[in-house]
N, C-alpha and C. Protein backbone atom coordinates (compact mmCIF):
# COMPACT_ATOMS: atom_id res chain seq x y z
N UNK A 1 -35.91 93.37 91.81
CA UNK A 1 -35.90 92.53 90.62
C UNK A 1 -36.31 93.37 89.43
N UNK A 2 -35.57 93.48 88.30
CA UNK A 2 -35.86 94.42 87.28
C UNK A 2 -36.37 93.31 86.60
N UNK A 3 -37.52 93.82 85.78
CA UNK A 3 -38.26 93.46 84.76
C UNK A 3 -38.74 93.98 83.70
N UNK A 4 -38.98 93.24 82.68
CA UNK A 4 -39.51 93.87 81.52
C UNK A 4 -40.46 93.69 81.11
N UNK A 5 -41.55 92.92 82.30
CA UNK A 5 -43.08 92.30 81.51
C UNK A 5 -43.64 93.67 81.70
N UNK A 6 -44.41 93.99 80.88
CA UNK A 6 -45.13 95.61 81.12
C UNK A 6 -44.46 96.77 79.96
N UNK A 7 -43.72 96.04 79.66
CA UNK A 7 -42.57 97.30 79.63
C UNK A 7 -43.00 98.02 78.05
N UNK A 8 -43.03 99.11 77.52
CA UNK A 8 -43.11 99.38 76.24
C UNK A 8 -42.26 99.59 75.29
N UNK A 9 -41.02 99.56 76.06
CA UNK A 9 -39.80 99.55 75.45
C UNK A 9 -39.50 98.76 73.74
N UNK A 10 -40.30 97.52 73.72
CA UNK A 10 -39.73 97.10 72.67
C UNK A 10 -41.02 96.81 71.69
N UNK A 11 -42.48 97.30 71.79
CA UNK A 11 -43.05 97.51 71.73
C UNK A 11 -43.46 98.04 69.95
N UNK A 12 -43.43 97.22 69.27
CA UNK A 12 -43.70 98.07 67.48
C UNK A 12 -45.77 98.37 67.37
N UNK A 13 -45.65 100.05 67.08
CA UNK A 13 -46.62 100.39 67.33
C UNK A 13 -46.77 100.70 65.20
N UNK A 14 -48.36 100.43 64.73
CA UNK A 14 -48.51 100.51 63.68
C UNK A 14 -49.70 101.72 63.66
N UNK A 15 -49.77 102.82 63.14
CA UNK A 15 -50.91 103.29 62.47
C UNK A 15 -51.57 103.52 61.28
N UNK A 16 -52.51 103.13 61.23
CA UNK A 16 -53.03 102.67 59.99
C UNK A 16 -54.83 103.57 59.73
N UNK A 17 -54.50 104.27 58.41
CA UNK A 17 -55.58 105.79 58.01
C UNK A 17 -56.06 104.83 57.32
N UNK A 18 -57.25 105.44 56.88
CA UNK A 18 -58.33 104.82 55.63
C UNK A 18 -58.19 106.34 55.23
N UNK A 19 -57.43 105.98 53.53
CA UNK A 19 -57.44 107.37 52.72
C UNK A 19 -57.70 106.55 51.23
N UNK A 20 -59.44 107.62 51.45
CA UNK A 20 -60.24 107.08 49.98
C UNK A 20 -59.60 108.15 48.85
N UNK A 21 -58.96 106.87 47.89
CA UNK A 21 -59.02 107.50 46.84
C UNK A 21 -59.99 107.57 46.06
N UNK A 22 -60.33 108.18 44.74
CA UNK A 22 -60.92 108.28 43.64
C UNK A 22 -60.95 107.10 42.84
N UNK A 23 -62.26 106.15 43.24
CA UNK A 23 -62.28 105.15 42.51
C UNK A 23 -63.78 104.57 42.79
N UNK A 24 -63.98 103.78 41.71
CA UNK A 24 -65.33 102.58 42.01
C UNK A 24 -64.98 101.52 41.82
N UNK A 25 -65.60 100.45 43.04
CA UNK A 25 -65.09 99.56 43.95
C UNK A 25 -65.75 98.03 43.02
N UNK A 26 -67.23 99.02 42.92
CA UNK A 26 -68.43 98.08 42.68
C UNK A 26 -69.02 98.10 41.34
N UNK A 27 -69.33 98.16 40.35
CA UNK A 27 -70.84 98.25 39.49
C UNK A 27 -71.10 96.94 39.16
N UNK A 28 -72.39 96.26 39.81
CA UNK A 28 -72.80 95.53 39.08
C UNK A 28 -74.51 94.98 38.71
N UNK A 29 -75.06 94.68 37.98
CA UNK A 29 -76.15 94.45 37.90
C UNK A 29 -76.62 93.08 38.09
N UNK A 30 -78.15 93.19 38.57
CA UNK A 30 -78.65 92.04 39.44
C UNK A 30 -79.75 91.35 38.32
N UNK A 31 -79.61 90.89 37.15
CA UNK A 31 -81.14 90.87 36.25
C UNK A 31 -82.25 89.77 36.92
N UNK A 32 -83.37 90.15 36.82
CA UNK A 32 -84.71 89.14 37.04
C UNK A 32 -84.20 88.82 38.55
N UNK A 33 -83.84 89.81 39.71
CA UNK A 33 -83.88 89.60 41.06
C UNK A 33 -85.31 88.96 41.34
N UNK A 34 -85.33 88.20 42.44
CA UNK A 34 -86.69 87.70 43.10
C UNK A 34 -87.15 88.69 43.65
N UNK A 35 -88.55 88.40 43.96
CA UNK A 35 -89.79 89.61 44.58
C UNK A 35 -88.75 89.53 46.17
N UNK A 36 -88.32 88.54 46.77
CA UNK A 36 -87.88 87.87 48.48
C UNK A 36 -86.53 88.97 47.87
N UNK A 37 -85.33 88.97 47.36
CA UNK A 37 -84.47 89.98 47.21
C UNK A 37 -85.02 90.95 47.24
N UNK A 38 -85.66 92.20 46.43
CA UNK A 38 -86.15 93.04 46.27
C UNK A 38 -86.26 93.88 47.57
N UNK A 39 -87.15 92.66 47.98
CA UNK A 39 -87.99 93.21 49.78
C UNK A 39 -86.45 93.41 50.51
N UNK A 40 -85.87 92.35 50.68
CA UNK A 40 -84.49 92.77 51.65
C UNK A 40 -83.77 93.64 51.51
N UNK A 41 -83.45 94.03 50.05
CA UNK A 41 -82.45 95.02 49.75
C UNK A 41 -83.40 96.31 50.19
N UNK A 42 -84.90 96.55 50.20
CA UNK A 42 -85.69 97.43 50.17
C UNK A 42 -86.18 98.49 49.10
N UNK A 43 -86.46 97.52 48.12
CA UNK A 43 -86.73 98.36 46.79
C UNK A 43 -87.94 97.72 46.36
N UNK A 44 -88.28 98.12 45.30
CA UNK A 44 -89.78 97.92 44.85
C UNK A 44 -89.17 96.64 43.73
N UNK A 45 -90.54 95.76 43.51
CA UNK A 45 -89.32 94.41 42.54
C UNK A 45 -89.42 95.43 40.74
N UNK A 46 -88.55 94.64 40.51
CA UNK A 46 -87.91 95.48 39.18
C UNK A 46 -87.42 94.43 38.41
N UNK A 47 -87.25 94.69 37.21
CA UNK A 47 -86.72 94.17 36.36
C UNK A 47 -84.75 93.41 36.64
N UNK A 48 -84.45 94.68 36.82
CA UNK A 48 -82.97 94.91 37.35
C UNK A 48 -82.86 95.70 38.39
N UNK A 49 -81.43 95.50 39.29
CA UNK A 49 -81.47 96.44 40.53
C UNK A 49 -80.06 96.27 40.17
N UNK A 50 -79.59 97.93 40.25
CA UNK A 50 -77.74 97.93 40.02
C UNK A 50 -77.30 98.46 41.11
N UNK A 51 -75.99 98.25 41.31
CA UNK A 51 -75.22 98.11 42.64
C UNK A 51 -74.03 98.82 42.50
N UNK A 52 -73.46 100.01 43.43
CA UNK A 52 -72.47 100.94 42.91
C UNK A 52 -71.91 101.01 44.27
N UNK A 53 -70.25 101.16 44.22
CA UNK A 53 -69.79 101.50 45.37
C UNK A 53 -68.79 102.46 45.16
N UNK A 54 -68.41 103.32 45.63
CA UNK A 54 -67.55 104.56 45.34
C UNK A 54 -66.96 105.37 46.57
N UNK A 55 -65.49 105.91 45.96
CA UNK A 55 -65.09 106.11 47.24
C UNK A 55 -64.49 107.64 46.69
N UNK A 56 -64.41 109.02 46.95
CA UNK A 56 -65.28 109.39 47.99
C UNK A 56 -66.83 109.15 48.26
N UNK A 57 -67.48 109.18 49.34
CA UNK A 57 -68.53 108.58 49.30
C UNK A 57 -69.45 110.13 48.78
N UNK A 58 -68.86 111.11 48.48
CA UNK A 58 -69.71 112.29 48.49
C UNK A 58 -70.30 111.73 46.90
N UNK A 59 -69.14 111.17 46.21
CA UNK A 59 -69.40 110.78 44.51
C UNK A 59 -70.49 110.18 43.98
N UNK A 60 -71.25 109.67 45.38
CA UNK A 60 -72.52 108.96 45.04
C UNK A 60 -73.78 109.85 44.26
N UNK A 61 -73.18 111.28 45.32
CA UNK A 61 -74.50 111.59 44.74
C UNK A 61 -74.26 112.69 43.22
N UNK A 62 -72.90 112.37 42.74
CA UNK A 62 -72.63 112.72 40.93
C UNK A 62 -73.14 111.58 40.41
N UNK A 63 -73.09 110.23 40.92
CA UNK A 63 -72.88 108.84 40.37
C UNK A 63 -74.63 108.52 40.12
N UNK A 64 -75.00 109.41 40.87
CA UNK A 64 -76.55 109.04 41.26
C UNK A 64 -77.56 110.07 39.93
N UNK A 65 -76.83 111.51 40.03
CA UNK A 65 -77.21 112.19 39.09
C UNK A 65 -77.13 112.23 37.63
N UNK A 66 -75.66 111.23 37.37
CA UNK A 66 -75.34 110.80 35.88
C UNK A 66 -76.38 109.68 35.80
N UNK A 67 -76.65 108.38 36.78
CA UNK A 67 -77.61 107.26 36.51
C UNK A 67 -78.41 107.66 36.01
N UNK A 68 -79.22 108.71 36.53
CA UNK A 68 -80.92 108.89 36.40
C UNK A 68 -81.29 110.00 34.83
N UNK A 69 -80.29 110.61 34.63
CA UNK A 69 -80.13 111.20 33.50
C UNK A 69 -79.98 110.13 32.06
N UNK A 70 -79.44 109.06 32.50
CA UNK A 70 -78.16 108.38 31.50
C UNK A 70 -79.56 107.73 30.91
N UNK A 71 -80.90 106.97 31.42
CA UNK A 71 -81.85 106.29 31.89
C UNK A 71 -82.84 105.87 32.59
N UNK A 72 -83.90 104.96 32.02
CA UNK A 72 -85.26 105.17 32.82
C UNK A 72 -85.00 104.26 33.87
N UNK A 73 -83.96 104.68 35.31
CA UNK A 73 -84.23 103.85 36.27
C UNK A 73 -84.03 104.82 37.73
N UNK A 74 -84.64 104.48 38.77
CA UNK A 74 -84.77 104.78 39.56
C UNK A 74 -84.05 104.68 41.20
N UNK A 75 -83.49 105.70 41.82
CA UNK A 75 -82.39 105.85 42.76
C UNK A 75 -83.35 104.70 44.28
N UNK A 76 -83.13 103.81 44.41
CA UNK A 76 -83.54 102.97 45.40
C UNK A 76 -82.76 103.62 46.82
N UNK A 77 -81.28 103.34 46.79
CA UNK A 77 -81.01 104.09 48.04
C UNK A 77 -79.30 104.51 47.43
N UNK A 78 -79.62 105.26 48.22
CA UNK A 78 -77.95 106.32 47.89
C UNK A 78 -77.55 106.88 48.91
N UNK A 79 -76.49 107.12 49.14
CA UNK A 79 -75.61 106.85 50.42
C UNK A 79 -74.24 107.56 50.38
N UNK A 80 -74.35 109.26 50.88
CA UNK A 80 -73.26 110.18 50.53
C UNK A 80 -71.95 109.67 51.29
N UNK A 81 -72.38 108.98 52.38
CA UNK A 81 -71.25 108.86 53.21
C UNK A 81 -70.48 108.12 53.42
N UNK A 82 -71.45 106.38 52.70
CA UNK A 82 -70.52 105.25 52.25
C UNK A 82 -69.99 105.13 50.96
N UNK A 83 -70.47 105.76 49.97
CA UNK A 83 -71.02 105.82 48.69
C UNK A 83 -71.07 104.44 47.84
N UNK A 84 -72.25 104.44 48.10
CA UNK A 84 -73.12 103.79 47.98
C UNK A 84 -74.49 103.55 47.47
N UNK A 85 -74.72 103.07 46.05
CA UNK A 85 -76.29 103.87 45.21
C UNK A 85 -76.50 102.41 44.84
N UNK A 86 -77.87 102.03 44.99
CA UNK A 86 -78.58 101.12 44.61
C UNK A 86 -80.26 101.61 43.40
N UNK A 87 -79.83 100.88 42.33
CA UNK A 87 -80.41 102.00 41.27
C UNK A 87 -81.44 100.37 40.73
N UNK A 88 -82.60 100.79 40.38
CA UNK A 88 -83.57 99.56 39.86
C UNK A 88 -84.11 100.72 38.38
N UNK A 89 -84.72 99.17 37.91
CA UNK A 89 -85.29 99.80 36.20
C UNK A 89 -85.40 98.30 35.20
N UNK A 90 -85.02 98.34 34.00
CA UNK A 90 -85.29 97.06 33.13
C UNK A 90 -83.88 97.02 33.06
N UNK A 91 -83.45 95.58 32.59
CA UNK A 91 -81.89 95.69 32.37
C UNK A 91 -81.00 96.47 31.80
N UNK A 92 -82.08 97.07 30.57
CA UNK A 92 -81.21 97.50 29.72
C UNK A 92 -81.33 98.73 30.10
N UNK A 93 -81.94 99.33 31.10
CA UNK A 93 -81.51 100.85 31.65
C UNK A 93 -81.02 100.84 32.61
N UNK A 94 -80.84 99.98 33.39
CA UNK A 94 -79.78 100.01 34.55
C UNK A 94 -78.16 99.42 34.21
N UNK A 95 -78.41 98.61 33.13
CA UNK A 95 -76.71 98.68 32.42
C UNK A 95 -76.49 99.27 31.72
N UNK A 96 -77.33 100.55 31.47
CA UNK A 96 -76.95 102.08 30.25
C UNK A 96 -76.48 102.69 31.44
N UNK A 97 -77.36 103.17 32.63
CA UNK A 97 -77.01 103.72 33.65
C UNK A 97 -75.69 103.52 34.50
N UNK A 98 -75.21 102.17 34.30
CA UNK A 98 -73.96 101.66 34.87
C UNK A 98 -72.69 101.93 34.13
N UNK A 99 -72.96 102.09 33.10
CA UNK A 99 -72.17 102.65 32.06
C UNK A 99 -71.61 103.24 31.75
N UNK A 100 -72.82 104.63 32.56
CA UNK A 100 -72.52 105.76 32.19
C UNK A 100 -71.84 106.50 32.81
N UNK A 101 -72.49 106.13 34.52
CA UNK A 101 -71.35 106.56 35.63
C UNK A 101 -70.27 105.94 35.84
N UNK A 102 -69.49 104.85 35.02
CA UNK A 102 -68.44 104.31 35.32
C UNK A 102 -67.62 104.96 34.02
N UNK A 103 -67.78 105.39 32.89
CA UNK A 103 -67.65 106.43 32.05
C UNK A 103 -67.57 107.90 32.30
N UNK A 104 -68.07 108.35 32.97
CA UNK A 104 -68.33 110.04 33.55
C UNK A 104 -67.04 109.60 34.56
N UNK A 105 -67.18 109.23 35.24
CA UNK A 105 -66.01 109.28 36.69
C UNK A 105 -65.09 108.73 35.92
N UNK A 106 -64.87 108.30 34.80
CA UNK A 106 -63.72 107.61 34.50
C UNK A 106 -62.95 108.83 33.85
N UNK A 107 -63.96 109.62 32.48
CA UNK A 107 -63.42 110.16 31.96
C UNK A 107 -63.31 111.77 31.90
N UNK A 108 -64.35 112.04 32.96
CA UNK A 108 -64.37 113.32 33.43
C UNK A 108 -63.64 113.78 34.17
N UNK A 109 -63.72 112.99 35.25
CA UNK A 109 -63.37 113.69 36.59
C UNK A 109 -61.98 112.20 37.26
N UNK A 110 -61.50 111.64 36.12
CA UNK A 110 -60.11 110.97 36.37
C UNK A 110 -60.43 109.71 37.74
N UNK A 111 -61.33 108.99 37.82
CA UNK A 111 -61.67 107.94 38.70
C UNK A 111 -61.34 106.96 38.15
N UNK A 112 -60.61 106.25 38.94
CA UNK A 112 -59.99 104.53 38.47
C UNK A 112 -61.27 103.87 38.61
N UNK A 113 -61.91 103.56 37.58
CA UNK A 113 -63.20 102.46 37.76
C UNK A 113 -62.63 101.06 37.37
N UNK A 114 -63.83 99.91 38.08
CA UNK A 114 -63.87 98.63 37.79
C UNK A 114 -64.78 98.70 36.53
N UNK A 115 -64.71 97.40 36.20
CA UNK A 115 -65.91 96.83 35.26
C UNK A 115 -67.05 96.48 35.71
N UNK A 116 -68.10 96.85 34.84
CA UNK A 116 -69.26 96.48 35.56
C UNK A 116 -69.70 95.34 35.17
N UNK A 117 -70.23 94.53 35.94
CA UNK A 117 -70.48 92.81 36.27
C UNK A 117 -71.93 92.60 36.16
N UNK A 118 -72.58 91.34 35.75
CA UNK A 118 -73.68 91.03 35.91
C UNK A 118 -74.33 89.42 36.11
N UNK A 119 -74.93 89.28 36.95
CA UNK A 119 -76.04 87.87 37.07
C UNK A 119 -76.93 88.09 36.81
């Protein structure tokens, strides 16, 4: 008895890459977070806590070096491999800081950025 259950014959096979381009995914700022946020995300409480996502993930740590330059706020966690930087300070230095790296990667080094967002 010929059969075809098993068979791979008709079989449509898909492969599918993750190829990061040059871009930011994320910027946005968090103002007057609660002390209960703070603790979860794992940062000290702050005024503001800004939120960056970037792909290559190596860009975090340009994205991280323009923040802290740009303004008085401080690298909470940064993350070469997801890229990924969580940056705290007063609002108005963590949305100078957001600014600045969505500006630098935009206009330096040719990165499709989003807008940066805020609650």
């Amino acid at each position: 008895m010929d059969s075809d259950y098993g068979s791979t014959r008709d079989i449509e096979r898909v492969i599918q890459e993750y190829v990061p381009g040059k871009q930011v995914t994320l910027a946005h700022t968090i103002a007057n977070p609660t002390a209960d946020l703070c603790q979860k995300v794992g940062v000290d409480p702050a005024e503001a806590i800004g939120i960056l996502n970037m792909t290559p993930g190596e860009t975090a740590i340009i994205a991280g070096d323009v923040a802290i330059k740009a303004a008085n706020v401080e690298i909470g966690f940064l993350d070469r491999f997801s890229g990924a930087i969580v940056l705290t300070g007063s609002i108005g230095a963590v949305d100078a800081s957001l600014e600045s790296v969505l500006s630098t990667l935009d206009q330096v080094l040719g990165f499709s950025v989003c807008r940066c967002t805020r609650t």
